[in-house]
Protein backbone atom coordinates (compact mmCIF):
# COMPACT_ATOMS: atom_id res chain seq x y z
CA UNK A 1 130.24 126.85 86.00
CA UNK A 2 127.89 124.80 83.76
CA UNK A 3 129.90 121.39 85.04
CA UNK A 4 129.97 122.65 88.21
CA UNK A 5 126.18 122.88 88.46
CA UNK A 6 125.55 119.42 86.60
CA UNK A 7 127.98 117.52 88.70
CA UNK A 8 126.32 119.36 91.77
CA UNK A 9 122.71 118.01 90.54
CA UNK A 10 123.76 114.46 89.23
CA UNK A 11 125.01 114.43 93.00
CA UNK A 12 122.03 114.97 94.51
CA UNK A 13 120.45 113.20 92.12
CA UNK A 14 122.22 109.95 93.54
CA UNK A 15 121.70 111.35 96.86
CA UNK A 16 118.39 111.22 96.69
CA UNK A 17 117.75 108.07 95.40
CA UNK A 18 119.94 106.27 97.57
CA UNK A 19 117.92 107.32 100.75
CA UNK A 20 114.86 106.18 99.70
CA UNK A 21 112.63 105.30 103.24
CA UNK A 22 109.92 103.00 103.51
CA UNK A 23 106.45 104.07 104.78
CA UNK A 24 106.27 103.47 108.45
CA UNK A 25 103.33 101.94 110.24
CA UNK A 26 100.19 104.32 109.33
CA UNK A 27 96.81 104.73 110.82
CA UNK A 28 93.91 106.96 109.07
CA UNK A 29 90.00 107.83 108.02
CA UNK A 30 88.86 107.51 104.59
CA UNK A 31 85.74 108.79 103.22
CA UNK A 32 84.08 105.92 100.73
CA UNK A 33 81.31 106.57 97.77
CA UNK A 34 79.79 103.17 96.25
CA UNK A 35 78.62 103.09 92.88
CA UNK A 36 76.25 99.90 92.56
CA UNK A 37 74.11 101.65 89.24
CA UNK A 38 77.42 102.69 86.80
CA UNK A 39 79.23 99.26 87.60
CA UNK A 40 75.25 97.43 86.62
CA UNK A 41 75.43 99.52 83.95
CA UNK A 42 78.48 99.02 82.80
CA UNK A 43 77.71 95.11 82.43
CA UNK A 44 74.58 95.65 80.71
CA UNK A 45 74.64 97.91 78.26
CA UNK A 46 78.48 98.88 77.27
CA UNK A 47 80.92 101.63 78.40
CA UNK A 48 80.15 103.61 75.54
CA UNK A 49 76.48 104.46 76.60
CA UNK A 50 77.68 105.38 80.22
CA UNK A 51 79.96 107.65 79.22
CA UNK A 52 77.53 109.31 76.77
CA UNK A 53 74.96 110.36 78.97
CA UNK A 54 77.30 111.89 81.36
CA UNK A 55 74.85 109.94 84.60
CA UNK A 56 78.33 107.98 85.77
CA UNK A 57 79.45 110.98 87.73
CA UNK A 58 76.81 112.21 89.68
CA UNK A 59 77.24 112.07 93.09
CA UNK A 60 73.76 111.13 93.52
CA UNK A 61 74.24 108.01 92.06
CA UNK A 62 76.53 106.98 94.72
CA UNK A 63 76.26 106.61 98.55
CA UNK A 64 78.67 107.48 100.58
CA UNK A 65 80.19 106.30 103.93
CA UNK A 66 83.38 105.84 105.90
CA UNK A 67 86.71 103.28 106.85
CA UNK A 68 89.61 102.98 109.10
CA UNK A 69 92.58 102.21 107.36
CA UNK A 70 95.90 100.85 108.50
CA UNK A 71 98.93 101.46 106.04
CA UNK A 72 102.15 100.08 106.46
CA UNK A 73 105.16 99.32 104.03
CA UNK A 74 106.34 96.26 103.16
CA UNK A 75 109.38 97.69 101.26
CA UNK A 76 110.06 100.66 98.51
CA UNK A 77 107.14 99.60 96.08
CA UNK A 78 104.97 97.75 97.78
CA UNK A 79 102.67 98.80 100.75
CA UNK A 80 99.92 97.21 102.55
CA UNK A 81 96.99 98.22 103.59
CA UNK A 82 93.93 97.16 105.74
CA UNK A 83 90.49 98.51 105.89
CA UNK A 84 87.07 98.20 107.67
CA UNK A 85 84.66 100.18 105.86
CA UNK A 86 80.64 101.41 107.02
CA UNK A 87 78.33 102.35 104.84
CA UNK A 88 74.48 102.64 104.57
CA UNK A 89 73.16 100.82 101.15
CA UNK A 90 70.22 99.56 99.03
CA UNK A 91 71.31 96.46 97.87
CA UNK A 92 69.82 93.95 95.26
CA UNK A 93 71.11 90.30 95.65
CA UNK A 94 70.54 88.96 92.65
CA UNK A 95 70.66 85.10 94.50
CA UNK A 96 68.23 86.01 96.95
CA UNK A 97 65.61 87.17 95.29
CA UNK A 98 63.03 86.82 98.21
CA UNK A 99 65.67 89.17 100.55
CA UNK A 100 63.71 92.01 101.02
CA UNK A 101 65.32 95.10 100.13
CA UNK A 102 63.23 97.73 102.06
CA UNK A 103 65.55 101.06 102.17
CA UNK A 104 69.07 101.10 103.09
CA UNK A 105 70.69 98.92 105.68
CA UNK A 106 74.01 99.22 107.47
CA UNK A 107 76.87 97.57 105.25
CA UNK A 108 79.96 96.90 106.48
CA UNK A 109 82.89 95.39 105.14
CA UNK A 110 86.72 94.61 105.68
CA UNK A 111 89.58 94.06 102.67
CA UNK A 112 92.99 93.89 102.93
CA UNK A 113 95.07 95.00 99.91
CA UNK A 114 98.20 95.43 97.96
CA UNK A 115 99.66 98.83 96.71
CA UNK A 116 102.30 98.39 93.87
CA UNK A 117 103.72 102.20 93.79
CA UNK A 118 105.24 103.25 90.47
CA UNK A 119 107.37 105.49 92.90
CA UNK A 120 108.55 105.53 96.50
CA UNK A 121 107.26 107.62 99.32
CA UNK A 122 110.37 109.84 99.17
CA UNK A 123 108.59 111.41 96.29
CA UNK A 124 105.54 113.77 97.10
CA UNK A 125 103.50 111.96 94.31
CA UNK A 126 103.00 107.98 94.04
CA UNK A 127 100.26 106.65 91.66
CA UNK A 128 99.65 102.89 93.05
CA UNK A 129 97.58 99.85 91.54
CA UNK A 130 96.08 98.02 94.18
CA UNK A 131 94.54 94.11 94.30
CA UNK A 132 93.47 92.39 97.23
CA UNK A 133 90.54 90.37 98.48
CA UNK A 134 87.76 91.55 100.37
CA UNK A 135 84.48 90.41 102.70
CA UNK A 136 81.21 92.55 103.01
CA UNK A 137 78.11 91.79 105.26
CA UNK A 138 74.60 93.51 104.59
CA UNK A 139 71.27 92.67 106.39
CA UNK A 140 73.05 89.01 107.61
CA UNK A 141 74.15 88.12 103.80
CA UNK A 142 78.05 87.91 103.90
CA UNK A 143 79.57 88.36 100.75
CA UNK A 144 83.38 88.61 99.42
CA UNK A 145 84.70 90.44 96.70
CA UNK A 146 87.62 91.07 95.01
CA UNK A 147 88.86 94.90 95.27
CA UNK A 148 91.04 95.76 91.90
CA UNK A 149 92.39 99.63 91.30
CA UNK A 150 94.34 102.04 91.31
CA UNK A 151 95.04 105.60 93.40
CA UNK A 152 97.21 108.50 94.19
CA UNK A 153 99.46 109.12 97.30
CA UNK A 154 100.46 112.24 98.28
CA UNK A 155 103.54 112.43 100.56
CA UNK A 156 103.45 115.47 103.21
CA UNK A 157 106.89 115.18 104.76
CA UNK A 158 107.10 111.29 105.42
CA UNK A 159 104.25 112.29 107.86
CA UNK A 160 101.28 112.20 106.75
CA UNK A 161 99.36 110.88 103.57
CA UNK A 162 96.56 112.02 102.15
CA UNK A 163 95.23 108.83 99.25
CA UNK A 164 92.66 109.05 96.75
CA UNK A 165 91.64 105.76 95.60
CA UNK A 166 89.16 104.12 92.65
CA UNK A 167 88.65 100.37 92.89
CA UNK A 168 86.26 97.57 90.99
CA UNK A 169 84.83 95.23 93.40
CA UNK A 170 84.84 92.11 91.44
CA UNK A 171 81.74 89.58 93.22
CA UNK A 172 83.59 86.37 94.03
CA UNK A 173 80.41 84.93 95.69
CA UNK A 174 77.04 84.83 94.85
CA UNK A 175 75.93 87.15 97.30
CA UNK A 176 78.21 89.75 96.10
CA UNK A 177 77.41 92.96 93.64
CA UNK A 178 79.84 94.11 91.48
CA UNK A 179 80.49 98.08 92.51
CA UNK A 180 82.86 101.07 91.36
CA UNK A 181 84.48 102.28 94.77
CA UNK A 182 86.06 105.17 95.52
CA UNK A 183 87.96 106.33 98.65
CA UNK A 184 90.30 109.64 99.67
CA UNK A 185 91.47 109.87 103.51
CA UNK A 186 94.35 111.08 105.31
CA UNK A 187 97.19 108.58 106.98
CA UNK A 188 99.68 109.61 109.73
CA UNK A 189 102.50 107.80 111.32
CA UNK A 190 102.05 105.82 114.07
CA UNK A 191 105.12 103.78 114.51
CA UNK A 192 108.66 104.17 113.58
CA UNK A 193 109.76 102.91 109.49
């Protein structure tokens, strides 16, 4: 009986990994928090004071706003994904310094990226790193970045995906800020795999 039931798994074992699918064409809202004071703080005065006064997650710190995202797969592993993102912010250019900075102004932004899945989306969990390259415009600066992270996807029935993402914004410009990012959204099929 024992052989029985291990041939019976190893079979569907090889099943299983023989159908893998790959993510269809995906369409979806994310909800976005950026966090311009941990990232400064980060540079200036070391990881080890951030995390010691416990200020790094407080929502307040962050401000949040929203993105459209379009998802598709390229192949078992790799995804990509495409994103315009709106946001309110208070932002310091550190190579304008005569840009006045009086409240928040709309931000916007668009970034196209790479997700390198450690699993495919026939499983219901696949942890991702994501790199891609990214442009931002606030108050009539433009700006480009480089978005570098890594998420979560969770598969509900090759469906829908809900993804919870955390990215660095590396400033490739001088009109860019370096930021900690964070997304989580839902994606649904809109086109066949």
């Amino acid at each position: 009986m024992k052989r029985i039931l291990l041939i019976m798994f190893s079979l569907m074992l090889v099943v299983v990994t023989q159908a893998q699918t790959v993510k269809g064409k995906n369409f979806g809202v994310q909800f976005t928090l950026h966090d311009y004071k941990t990232a400064d703080e980060l540079k200036n005065i070391g990881s080890s004071a951030v995390f010691t006064n416990q200020q790094w997650k407080k929502l307040s710190r962050m401000r949040p706003g929203v993105a459209v995202t379009y998802s598709e797969g390229l192949n078992d592993h790799f995804d990509f994904t495409g994103r315009l993102g709106f946001s309110f912010l208070e932002y310091t250019l550190s190579s304008q310094p005569y840009a006045a900075n009086n409240g928040s102004k709309p931000y916007f932004e668009a970034d196209a990226n790479i997700n390198m899945k450690m699993t495919t989306d026939d499983n219901w969990v696949s942890p991702y790193l994501s790199l891609g390259v990214g442009a931002a415009n606030w108050n009539g600066y433009y700006s480009s970045y480089i978005p570098a992270g890594a998420g979560l996807q969770i598969n509900f029935f090759n469906q829908t995906y809900f993804v919870a993402q955390a990215q660095y914004r590396i400033p490739v410009t001088s009109n860019a800020t370096g930021n900690l990012f964070y997304s989580f959204g839902i994606l649904g099929n809109i086109g066949k795999k």
